[in-house]
Protein backbone atom coordinates (compact mmCIF):
# COMPACT_ATOMS: atom_id res chain seq x y z
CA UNK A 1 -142.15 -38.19 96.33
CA UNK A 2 -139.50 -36.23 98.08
CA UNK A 3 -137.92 -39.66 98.67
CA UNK A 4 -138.03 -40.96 94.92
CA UNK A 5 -136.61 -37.15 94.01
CA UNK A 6 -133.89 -37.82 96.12
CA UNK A 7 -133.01 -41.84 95.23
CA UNK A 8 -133.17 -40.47 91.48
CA UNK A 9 -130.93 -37.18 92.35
CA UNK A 10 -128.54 -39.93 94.09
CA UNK A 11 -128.39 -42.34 91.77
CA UNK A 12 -127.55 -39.88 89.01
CA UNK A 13 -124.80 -38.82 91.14
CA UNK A 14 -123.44 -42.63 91.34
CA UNK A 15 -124.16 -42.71 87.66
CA UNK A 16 -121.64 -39.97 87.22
CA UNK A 17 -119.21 -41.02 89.47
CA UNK A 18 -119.08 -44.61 87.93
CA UNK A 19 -119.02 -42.87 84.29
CA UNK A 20 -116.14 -40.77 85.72
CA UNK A 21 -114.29 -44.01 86.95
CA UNK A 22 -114.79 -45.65 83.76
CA UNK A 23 -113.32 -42.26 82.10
CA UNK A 24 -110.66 -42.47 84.46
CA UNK A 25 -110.17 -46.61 84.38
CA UNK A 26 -110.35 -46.01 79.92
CA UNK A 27 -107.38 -43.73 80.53
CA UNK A 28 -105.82 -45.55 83.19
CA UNK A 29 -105.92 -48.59 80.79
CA UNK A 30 -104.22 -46.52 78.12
CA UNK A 31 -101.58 -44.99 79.72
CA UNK A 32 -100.80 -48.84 81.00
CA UNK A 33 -100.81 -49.83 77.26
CA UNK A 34 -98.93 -47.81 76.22
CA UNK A 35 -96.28 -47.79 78.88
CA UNK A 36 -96.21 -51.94 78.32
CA UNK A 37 -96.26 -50.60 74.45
CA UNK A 38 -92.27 -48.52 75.45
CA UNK A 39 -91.25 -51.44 78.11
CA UNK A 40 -92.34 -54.07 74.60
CA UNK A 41 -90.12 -51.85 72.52
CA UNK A 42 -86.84 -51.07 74.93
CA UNK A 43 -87.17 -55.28 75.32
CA UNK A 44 -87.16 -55.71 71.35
CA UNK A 45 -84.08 -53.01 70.99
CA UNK A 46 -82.40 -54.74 74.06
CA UNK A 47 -82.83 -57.92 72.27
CA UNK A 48 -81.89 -56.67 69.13
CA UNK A 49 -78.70 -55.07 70.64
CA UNK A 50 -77.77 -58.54 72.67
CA UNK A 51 -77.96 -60.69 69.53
CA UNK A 52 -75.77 -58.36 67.49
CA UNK A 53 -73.21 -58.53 70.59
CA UNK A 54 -73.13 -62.56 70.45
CA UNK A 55 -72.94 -62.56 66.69
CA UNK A 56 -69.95 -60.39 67.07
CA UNK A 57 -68.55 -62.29 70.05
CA UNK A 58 -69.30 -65.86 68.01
CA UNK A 59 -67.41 -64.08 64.65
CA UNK A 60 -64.41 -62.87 67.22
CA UNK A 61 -64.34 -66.35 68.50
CA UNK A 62 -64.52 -68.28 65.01
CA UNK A 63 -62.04 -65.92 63.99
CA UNK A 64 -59.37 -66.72 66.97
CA UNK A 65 -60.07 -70.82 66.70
CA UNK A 66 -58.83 -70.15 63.32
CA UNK A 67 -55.99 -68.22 63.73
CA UNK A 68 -54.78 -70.30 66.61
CA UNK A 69 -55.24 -73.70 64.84
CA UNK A 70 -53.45 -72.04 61.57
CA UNK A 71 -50.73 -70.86 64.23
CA UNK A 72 -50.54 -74.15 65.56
CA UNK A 73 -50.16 -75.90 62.41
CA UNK A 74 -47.08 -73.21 61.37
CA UNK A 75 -45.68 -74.27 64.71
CA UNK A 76 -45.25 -77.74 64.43
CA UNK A 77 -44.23 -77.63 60.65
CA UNK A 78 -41.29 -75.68 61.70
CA UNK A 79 -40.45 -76.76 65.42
CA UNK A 80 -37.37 -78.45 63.60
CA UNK A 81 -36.25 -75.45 61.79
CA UNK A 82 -33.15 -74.69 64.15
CA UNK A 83 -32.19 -78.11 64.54
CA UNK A 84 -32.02 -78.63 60.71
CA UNK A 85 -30.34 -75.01 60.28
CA UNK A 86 -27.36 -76.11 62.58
CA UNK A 87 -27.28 -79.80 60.15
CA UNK A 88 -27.12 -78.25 57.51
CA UNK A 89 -23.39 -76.88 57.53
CA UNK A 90 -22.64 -80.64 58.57
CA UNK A 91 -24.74 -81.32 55.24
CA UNK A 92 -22.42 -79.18 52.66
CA UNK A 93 -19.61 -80.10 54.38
CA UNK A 94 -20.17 -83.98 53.65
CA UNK A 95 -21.18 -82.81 50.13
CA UNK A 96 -18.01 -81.27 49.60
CA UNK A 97 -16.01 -84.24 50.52
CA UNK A 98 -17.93 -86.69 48.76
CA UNK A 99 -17.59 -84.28 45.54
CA UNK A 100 -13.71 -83.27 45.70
CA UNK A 101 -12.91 -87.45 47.40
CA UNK A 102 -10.51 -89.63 45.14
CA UNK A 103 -12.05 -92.56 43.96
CA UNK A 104 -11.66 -94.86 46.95
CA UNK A 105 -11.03 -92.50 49.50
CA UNK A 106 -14.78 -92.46 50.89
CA UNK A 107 -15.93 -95.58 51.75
CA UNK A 108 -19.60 -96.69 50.51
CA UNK A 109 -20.99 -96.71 54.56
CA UNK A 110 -20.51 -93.32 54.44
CA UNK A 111 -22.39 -92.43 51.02
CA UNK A 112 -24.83 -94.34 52.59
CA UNK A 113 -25.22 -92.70 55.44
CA UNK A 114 -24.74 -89.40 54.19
CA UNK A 115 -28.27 -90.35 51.52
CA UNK A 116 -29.83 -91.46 54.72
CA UNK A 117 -29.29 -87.92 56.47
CA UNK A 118 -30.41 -86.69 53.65
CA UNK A 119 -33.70 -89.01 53.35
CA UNK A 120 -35.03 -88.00 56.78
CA UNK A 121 -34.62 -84.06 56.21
CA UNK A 122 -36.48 -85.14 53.04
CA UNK A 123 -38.91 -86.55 54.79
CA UNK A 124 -39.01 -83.36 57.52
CA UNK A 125 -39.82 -81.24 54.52
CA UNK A 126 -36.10 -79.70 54.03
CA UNK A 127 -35.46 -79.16 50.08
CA UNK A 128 -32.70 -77.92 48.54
CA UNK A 129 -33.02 -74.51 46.02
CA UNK A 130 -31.55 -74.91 42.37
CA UNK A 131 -30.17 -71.83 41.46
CA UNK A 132 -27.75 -72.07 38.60
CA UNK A 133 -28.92 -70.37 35.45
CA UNK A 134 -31.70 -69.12 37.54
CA UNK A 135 -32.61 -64.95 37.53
CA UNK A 136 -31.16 -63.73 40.51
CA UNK A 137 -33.77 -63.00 42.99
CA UNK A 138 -32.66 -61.02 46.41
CA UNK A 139 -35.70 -63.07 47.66
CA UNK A 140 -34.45 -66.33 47.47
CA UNK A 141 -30.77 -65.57 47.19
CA UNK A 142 -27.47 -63.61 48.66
CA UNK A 143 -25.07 -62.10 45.99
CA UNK A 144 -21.73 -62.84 47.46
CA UNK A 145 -19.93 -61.53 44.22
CA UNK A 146 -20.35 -60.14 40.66
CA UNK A 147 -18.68 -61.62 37.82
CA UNK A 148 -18.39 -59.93 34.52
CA UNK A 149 -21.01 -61.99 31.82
CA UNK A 150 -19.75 -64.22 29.37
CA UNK A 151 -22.65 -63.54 27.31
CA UNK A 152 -25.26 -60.60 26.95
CA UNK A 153 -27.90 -63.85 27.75
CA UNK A 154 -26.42 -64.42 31.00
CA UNK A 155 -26.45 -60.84 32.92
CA UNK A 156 -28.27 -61.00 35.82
CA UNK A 157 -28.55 -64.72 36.15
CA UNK A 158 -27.15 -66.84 39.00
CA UNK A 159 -23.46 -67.72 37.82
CA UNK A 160 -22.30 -70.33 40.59
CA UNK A 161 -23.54 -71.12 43.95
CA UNK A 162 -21.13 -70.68 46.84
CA UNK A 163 -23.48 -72.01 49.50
CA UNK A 164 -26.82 -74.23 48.61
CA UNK A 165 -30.32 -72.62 49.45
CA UNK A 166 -32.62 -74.32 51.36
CA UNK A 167 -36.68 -74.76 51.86
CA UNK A 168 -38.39 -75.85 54.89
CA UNK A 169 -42.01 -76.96 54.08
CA UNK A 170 -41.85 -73.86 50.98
CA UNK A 171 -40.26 -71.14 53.63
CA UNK A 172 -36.58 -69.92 52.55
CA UNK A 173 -34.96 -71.31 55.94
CA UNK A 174 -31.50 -70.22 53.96
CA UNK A 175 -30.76 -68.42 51.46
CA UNK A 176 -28.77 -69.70 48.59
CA UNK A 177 -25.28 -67.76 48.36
CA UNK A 178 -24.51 -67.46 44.69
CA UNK A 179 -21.94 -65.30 42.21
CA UNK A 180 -24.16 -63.23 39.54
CA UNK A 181 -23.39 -62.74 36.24
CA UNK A 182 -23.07 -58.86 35.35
C-alpha cells in the first residue's frame, strides 16, 4: 500500500507540474500573441507610413513631368525669339521705305520679298500690336512723348506709334513705342 501511496503522491506531483507548465505554456502563448499582436501593428504603421511616402514621391514626380514638359514646350515656342528681335529693326526699316518710296522707286521683287519675310515670321508666331486709338497701357507699350489732346475723348489714348509692338506666340517680345495723348 505504501507503494500505491507513493505512485498516487507522485503522480499528483507530475499532475502539478504539468498544470504548472500548461499555466506557464497559457502565458507563454500570450505574451507571444501579443508581442506578434505590436510586431502586426509597427508592420501596418510602417506600411501605412511607406505608402504615404510613394504617394508623395509619385505626386512630386507627376508634378516635375509636368513642369518640365510645360518648360519644354515654352522653350521651343520661343528658341527664335532673339533671332526675330535682331529682324525686326531690318523689318521697320523696309516698312519705312516702302511707305515714304516714290511711285517707281521700289521695284515689285522687293515688295515681294519684303511680304515673304513677313509670311514666315507669320508663320513663327511673330504678330504685330495695333496701337493707335488704343488706351495706353505701360504693359504693352513705351511712352516716348506726351502730346497735348486734341479732344477731351482722346487723353490718355495712344496718339502715334514711333516704333511698332510686337507678339511672339501672345508674349510682348517688344514693346510698341508710341506718343500719348494728354
Amino acid at each position: 500500500m505504501e507503494n500505491k501511496e507513493e505512485l498516487q503522491a507522485e503522480e499528483q506531483v507530475l499532475q502539478q507540474d504539468t498544470d504548472n507548465q500548461t499555466v506557464g505554456t497559457e502565458e507563454n502563448t500570450s505574451e507571444v500573441e501579443n508581442k506578434e499582436a505590436s510586431q502586426l501593428e509597427n508592420l501596418s504603421i510602417e506600411l501605412a507610413e511607406l505608402k504615404d511616402k510613394y504617394i508623395r514621391l509619385y505626386s512630386d514626380f507627376d508634378n516635375f513631368r509636368k513642369r518640365t514638359a510645360k518648360e519644354k514646350l515654352d522653350m521651343i515656342q520661343s528658341a527664335s525669339e532673339g533671332v526675330i528681335r535682331d529682324i525686326l529693326p531690318v523689318v521697320d526699316d523696309i516698312e519705312r521705305a516702302v511707305a515714304n518710296a516714290q511711285e517707281g522707286e521700289i521695284s515689285e521683287g522687293v515688295t515681294l520679298i519684303f511680304n515673304k519675310l513677313n509670311h514666315a515670321l507669320t508663320s513663327k508666331g511673330l504678330k504685330p500690336m495695333e496701337a493707335k486709338g488704343d488706351v495706353f497701357n505701360p504693359d504693352l507699350h513705351e511712352a516716348i512723348t506726351q502730346f497735348p489732346s486734341p479732344t477731351e475723348e482722346d487723353k490718355g489714348k495712344v496718339f502715334d506709334v514711333i516704333e511698332k509692338g510686337y507678339y511672339l506666340n501672345d508674349k510682348v517680345i517688344r514693346f510698341a513705342k508710341v506718343v500719348v495723348a494728354n
